[in-house]
Protein backbone atom coordinates (compact mmCIF):
# COMPACT_ATOMS: atom_id res chain seq x y z
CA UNK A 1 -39.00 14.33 -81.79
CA UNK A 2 -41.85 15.37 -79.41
CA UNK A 3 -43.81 18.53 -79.44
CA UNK A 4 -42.58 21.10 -77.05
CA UNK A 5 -44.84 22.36 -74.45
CA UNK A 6 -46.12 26.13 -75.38
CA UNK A 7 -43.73 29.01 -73.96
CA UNK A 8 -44.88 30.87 -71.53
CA UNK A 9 -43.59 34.23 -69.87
CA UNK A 10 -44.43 33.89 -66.45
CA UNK A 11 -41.53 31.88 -64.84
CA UNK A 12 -37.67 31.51 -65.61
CA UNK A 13 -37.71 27.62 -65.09
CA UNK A 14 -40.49 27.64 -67.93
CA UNK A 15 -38.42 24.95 -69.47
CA UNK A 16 -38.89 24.07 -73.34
CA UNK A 17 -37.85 20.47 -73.82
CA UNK A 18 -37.05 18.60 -76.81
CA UNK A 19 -37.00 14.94 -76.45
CA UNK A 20 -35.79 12.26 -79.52
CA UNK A 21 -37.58 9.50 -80.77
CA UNK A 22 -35.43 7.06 -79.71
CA UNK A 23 -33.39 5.82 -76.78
CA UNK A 24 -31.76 9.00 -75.49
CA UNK A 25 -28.19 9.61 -75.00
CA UNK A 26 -27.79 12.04 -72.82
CA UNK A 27 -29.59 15.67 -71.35
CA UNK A 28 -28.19 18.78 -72.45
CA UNK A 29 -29.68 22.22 -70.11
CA UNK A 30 -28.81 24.98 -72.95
CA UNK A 31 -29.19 28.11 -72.16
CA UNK A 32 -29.80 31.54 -74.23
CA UNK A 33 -27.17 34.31 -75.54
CA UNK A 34 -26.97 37.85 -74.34
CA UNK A 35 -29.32 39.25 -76.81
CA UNK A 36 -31.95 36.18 -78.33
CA UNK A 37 -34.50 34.51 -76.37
CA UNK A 38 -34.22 30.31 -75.51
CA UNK A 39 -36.46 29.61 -78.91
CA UNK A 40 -34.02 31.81 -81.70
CA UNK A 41 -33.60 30.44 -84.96
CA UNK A 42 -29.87 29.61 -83.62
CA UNK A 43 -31.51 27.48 -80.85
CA UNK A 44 -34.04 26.00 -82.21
CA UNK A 45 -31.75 24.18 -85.15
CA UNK A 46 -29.53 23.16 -82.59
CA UNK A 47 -31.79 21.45 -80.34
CA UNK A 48 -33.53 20.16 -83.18
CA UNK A 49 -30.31 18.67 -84.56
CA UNK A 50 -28.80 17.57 -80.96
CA UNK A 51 -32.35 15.38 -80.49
CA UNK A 52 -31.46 13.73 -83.93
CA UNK A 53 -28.25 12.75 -82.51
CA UNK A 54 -30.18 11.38 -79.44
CA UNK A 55 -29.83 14.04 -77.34
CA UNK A 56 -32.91 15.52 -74.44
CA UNK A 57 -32.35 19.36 -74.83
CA UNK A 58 -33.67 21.68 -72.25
CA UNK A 59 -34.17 25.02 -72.41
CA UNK A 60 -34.85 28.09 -70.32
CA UNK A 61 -34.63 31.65 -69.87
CA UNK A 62 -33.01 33.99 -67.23
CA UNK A 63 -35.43 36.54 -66.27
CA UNK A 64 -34.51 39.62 -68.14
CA UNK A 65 -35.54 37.47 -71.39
CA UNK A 66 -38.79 36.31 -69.85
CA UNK A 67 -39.78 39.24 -69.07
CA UNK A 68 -39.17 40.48 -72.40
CA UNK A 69 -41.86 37.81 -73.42
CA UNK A 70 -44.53 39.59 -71.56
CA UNK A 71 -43.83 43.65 -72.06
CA UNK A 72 -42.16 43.24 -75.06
CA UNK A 73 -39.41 45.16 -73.95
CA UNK A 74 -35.51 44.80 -74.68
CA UNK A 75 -33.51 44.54 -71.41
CA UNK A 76 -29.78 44.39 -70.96
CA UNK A 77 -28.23 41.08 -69.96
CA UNK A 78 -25.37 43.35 -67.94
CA UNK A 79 -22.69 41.44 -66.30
CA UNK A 80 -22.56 37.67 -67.12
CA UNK A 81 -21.75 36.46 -63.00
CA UNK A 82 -25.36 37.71 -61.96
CA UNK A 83 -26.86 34.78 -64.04
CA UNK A 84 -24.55 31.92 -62.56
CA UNK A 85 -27.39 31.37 -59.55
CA UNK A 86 -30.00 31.23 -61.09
CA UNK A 87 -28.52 28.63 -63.71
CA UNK A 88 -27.50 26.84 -60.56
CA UNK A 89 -31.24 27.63 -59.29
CA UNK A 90 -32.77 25.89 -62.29
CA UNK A 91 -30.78 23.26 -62.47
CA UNK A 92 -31.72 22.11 -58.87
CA UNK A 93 -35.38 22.85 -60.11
CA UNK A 94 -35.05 20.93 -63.34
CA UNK A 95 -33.64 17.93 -61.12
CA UNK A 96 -35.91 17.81 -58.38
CA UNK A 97 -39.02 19.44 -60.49
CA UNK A 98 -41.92 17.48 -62.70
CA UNK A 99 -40.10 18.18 -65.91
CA UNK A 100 -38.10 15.32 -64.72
CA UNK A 101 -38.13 12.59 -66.80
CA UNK A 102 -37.48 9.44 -64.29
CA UNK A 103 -36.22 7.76 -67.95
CA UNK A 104 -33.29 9.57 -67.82
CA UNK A 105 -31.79 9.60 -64.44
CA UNK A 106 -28.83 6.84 -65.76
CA UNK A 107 -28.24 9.20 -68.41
CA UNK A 108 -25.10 12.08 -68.25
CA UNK A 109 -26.40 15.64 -67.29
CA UNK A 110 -24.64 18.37 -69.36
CA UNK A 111 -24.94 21.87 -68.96
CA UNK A 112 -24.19 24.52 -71.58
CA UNK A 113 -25.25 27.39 -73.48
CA UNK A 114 -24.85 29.97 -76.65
CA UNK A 115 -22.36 32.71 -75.79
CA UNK A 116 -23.13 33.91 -72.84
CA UNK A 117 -25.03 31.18 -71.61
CA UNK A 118 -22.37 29.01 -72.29
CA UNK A 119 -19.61 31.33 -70.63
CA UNK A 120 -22.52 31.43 -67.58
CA UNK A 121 -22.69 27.63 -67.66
CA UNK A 122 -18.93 27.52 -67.43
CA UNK A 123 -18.74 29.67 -64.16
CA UNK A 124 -21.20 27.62 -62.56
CA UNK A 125 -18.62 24.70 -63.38
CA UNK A 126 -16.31 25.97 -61.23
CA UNK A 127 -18.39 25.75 -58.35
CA UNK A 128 -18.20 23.10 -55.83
CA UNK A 129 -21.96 23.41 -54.76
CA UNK A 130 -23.34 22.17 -58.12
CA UNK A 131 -25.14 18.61 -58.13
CA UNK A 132 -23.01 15.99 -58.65
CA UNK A 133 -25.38 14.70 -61.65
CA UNK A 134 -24.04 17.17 -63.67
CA UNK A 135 -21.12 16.22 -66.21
CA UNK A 136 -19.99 18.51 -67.90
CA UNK A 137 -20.52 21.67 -70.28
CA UNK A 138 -20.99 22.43 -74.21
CA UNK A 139 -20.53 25.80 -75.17
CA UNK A 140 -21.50 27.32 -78.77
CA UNK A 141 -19.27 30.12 -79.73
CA UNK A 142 -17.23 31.16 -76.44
CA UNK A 143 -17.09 34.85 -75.75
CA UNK A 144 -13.30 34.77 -75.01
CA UNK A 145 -12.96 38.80 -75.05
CA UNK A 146 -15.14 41.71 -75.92
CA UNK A 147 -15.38 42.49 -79.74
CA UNK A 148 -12.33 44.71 -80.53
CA UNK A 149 -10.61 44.23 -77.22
CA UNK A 150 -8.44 41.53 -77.26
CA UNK A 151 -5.78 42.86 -74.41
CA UNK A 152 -4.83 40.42 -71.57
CA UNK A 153 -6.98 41.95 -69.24
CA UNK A 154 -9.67 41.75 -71.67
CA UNK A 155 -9.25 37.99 -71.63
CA UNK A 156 -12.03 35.63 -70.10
CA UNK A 157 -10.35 32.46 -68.97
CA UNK A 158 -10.84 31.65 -65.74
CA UNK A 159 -13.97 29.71 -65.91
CA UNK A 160 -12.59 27.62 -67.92
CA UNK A 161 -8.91 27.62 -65.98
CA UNK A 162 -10.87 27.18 -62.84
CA UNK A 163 -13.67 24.25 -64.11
CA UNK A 164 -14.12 20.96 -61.94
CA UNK A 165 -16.27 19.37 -65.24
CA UNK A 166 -15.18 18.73 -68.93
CA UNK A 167 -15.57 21.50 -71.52
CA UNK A 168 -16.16 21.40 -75.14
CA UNK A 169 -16.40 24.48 -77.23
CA UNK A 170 -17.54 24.34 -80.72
CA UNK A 171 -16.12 27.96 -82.07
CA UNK A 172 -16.58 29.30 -85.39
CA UNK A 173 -12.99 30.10 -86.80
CA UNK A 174 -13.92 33.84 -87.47
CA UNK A 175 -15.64 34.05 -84.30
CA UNK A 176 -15.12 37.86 -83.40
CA UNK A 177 -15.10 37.29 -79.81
CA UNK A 178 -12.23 35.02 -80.54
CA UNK A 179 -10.86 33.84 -83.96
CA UNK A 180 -8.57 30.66 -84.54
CA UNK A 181 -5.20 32.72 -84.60
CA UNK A 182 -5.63 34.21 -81.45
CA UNK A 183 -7.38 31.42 -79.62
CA UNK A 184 -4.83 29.07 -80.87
CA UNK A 185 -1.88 31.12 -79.48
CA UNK A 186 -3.29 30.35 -75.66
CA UNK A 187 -2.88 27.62 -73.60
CA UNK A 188 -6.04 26.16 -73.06
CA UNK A 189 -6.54 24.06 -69.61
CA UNK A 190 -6.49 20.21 -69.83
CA UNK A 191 -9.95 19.97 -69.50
CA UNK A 192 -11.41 22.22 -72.20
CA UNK A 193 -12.00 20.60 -75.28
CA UNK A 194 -11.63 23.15 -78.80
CA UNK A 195 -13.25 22.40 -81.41
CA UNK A 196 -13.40 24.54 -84.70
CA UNK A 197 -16.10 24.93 -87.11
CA UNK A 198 -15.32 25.50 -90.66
CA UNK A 199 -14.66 29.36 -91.53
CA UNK A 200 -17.68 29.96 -88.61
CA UNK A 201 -18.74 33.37 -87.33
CA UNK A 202 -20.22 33.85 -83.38
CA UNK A 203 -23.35 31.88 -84.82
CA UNK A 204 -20.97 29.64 -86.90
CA UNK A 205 -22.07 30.32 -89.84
CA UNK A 206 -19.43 30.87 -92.69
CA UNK A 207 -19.10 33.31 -95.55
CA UNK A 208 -20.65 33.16 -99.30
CA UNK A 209 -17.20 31.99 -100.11
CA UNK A 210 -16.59 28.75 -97.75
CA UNK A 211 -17.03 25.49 -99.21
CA UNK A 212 -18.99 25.01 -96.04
CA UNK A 213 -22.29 26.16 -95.57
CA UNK A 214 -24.86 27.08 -92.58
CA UNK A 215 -26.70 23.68 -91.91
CA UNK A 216 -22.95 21.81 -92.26
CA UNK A 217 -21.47 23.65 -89.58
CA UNK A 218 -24.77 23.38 -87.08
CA UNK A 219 -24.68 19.41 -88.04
CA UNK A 220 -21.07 19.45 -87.54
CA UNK A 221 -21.21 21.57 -83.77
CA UNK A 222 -24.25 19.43 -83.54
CA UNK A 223 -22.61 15.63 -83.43
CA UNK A 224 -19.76 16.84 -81.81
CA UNK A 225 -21.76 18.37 -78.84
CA UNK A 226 -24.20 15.07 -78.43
CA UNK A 227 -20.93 12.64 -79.02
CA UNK A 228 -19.45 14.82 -75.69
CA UNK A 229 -22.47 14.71 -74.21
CA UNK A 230 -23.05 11.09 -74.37
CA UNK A 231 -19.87 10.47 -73.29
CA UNK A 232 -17.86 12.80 -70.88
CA UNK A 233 -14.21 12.61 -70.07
CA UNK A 234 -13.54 11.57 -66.38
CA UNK A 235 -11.48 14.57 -65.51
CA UNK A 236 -7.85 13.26 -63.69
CA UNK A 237 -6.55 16.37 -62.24
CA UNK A 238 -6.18 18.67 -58.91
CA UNK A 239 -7.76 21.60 -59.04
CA UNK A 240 -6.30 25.02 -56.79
CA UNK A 241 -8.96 26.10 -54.16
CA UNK A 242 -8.22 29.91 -54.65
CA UNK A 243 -9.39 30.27 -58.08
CA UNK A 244 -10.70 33.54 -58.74
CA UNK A 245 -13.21 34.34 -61.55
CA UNK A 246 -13.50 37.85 -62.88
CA UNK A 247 -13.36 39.41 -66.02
CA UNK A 248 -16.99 39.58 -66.41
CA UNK A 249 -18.62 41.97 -68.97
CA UNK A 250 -21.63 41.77 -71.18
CA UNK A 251 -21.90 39.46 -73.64
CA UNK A 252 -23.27 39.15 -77.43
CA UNK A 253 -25.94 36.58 -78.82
């Protein structure tokens, strides 16, 4: 794996990119949760484990976060729709930008997240505007409902409902923001793909108890994401034009 370049605080696009040693599979954009900045312990095992399934990982940081790096200061992420443009924003800029790699334009684009940048990266999925290079979208612990409100209001499904790409989400079967039992029980669209990681919390981690353990659940979220990544489904299906996508409060990590 190569070095990532130094972070710096004084742009959003100030993308940290992990590259394999080999032949790459595929380019994942990730982006940060609600509350941890693009190079958290969470994030920086996963990317390290997605390039050692062959996976480029890219990261960046919406703006409340980067600013954080230079004042030091905590800053809400508020509502999870004011983030959608400029993940559409620096995608275009990671695309048309010098952080290209030329190496990888015949390999899939993926876009995805933890959390909130996942759920983020899901909402920009739904809209039509979004360069065609992009494939689809990996998502590490979806934030299906606030903690502790798990009404049908509360409910936040229609980014997925309403996505023209793939979706995989690796959730942790504990995951307070929506465990197995409850997730289970809903209908999931045709082109979201569930996947559940051993007795996981919202970082997937299990408990003491669990045969599983911390590094076997990121390993196992890990080859699942890059096997996606590397190769998409081909969604076959019509799609309503009047989707609607609401439902938006603040995230966790």
């Amino acid at each position: 794996m190569s070095n990532p370049a130094p972070i710096t605080a004084d742009s959003p696009f100030d993308f940290l990119i992990n590259q394999p040693e080999g032949s790459p599979r595929a380019v994942l954009m990730l982006a940060h949760g609600a509350g941890a900045p693009m190079d958290s312990s969470f994030m920086e095992r996963m990317a390290s484990m997605l390039t050692d399934n062959g996976v480029v990982v890219v990261r960046f940081e919406f703006s409340y976060m980067a600013r954080r790096r230079v004042d030091g200061k905590r800053r809400p992420a508020g509502r999870a729709e004011r983030w959608t443009h400029h993940y559409f924003r620096a995608v275009e800029e990671l695309l048309q930008g010098e952080d290209w790699n030329h190496a990888w334009d015949d390999l899939p684009l993926l876009i995805g997240g933890k959390s909130m940048g996942g759920r983020v990266a899901a909402m920009l999925a739904c809209d039509e505007d979004l360069d065609l290079a992009v494939k689809g979208v990996v998502v590490f612990g979806y934030p299906f409902h606030p903690i502790g409100k798990s009404e049908p209001a509360d409910w936040r499904l229609e980014p997925l409902e309403a996505s023209l790409l793939p979706v995989l989400i690796c959730q942790g079967e504990r995951d307070d923001f929506g465990w197995w039992d409850e997730v289970n029980a809903l209908e999931l669209p045709p082109q979201v793909n569930l996947e559940w990681i051993t007795d996981g919390s919202h970082d997937l981690g299990p408990t003491g108890k669990s045969e599983a353990t911390m590094k076997s659940n990121l390993l196992h979220a890990a080859k699942l994401a890059a096997d996606f990544a590397a190769n998409p489904p081909v969604l076959e299906m019509d799609f309503g034009s009047d989707a609607q996508i609401d439902g938006l409060d603040e995230d966790d990590e």
